[in-house]
Each structure stands twice: as structure tokens, then as C-alpha cells.
Protein backbone atom coordinates (compact mmCIF):
# COMPACT_ATOMS: atom_id res chain seq x y z
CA UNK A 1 6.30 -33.18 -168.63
CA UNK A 2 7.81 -31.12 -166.00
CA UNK A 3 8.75 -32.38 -162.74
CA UNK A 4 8.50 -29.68 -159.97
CA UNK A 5 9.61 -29.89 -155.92
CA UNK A 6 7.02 -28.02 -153.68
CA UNK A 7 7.88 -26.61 -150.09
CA UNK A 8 6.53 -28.05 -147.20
CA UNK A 9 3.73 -26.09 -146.49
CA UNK A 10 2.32 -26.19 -150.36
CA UNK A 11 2.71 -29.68 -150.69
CA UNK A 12 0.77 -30.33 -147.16
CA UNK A 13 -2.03 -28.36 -148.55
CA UNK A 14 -2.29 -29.97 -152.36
CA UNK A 15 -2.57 -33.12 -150.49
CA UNK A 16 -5.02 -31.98 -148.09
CA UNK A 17 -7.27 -31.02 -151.18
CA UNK A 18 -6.63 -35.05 -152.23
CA UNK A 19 -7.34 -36.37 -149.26
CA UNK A 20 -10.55 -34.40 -148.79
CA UNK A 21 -11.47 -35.61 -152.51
CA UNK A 22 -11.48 -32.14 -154.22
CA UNK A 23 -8.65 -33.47 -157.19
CA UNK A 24 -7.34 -36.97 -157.71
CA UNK A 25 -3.80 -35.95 -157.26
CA UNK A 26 -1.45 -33.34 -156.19
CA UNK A 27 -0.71 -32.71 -159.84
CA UNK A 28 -4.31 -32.23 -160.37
CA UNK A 29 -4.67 -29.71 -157.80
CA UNK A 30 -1.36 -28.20 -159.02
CA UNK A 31 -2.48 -28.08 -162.44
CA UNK A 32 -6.03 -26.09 -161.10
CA UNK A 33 -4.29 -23.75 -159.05
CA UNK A 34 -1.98 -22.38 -162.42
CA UNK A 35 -4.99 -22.24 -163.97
CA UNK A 36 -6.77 -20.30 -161.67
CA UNK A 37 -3.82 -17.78 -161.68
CA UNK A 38 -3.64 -17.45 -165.28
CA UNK A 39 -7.47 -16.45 -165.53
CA UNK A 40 -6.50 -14.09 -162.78
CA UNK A 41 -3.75 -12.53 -164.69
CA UNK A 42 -5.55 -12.41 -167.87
CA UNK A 43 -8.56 -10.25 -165.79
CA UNK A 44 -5.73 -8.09 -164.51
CA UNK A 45 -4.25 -7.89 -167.91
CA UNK A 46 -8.07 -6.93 -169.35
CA UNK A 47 -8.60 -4.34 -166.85
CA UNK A 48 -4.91 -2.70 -167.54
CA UNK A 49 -6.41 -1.99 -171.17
CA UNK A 50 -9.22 -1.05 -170.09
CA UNK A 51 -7.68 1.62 -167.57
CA UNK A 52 -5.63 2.84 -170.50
CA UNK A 53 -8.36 3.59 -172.73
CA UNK A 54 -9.97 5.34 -170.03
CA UNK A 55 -7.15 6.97 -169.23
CA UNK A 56 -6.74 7.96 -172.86
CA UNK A 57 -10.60 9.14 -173.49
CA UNK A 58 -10.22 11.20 -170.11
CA UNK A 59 -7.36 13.13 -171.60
CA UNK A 60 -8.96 13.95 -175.11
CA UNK A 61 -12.19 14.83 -173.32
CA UNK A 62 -10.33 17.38 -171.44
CA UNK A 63 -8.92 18.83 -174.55
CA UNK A 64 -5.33 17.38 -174.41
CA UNK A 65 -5.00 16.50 -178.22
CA UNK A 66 -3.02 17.15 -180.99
CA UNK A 67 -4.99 18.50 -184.23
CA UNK A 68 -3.69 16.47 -187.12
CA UNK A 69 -1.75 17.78 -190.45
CA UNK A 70 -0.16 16.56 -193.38
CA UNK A 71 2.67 16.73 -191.38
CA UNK A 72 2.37 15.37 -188.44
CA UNK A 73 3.05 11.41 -189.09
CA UNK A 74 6.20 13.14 -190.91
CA UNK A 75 6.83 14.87 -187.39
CA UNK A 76 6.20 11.75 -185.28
CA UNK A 77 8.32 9.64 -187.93
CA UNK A 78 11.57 11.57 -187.23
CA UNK A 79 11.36 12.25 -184.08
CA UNK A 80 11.30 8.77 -183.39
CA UNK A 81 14.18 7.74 -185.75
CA UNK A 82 16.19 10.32 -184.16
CA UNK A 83 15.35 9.22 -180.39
CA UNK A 84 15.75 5.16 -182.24
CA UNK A 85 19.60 6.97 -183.29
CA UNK A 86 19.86 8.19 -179.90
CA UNK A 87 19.29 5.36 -177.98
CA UNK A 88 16.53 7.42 -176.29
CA UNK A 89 13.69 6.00 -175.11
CA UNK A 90 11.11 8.96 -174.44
CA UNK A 91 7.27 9.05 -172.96
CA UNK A 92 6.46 12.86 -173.83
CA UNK A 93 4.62 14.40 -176.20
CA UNK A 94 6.45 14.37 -179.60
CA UNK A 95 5.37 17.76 -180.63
């Protein structure tokens, strides 16, 4: 179990929350705020990957695609063992 020290003003509020009878103990009200936060960041993550995919059908409905060919994967492949060689780390378009 992990010990933690709170600053002043934290600790005045957790036990504010116990003394008003929302949580049985600071740890309690400790332990609800995290998990508040992580549901939080979990929603944030969700809507990143949802923004992407938006992002991504916006940019194929306006045409910005790349018509596949036998050769493509072949193209992708070694242009990103040569980048991988390189050190490069790259963001464009690897056509």
C-alpha cells in the first residue's frame, strides 16, 4: 500500500469531505478522486480516437487517398526499413 504526503490545502479539503460525511476517510476520498480522474482520462483518451477517425474519414472523403497495388505494402515496407536504418522518424506520406 502506498503511503502518500498531501499539501496543505488538499489535505484540508479531503478532510472537509470526512467531516461533512461524504467518505469515511481521507484515503477514501483520495481513492474517489483518482478514480474520478482516470474515467476522465479514459473519456479524453475515447474522444482522441474518435477525433482521429474523423479526422481520417474527412481526408478520404475529400479525395486524399492512395489507390492500392501489388506494390504498394512492398513500397511502404522499405521505406520504412530505410527511415528504421536511418534513425528517421517521418509523418509524411510514404509515396
Amino acid at each position: 500500500m502506498a503511503r502518500i504526503d498531501l499539501s496543505e490545502p488538499y489535505e484540508l479539503y479531503l478532510k472537509k469531505q470526512v467531516d461533512s460525511g461524504l467518505y469515511r476517510s481521507i484515503t477514501a476520498a483520495a481513492e474517489d478522486a483518482i478514480r474520478k480522474q482516470m474515467l476522465e482520462d479514459e473519456k479524453n483518451r475515447i474522444a482522441s480516437v474518435y477525433a482521429a477517425i474523423a479526422k481520417g474519414e474527412a481526408s478520404i472523403k475529400s479525395g486524399n487517398v492512395v489507390q492500392f497495388s501489388d506494390n504498394l505494402m512492398k513500397e511502404i515496407s522499405e521505406k520504412a526499413r530505410q527511415n528504421s536504418l536511418s534513425g528517421k522518424k517521418v509523418k509524411e506520406d510514404v509515396r
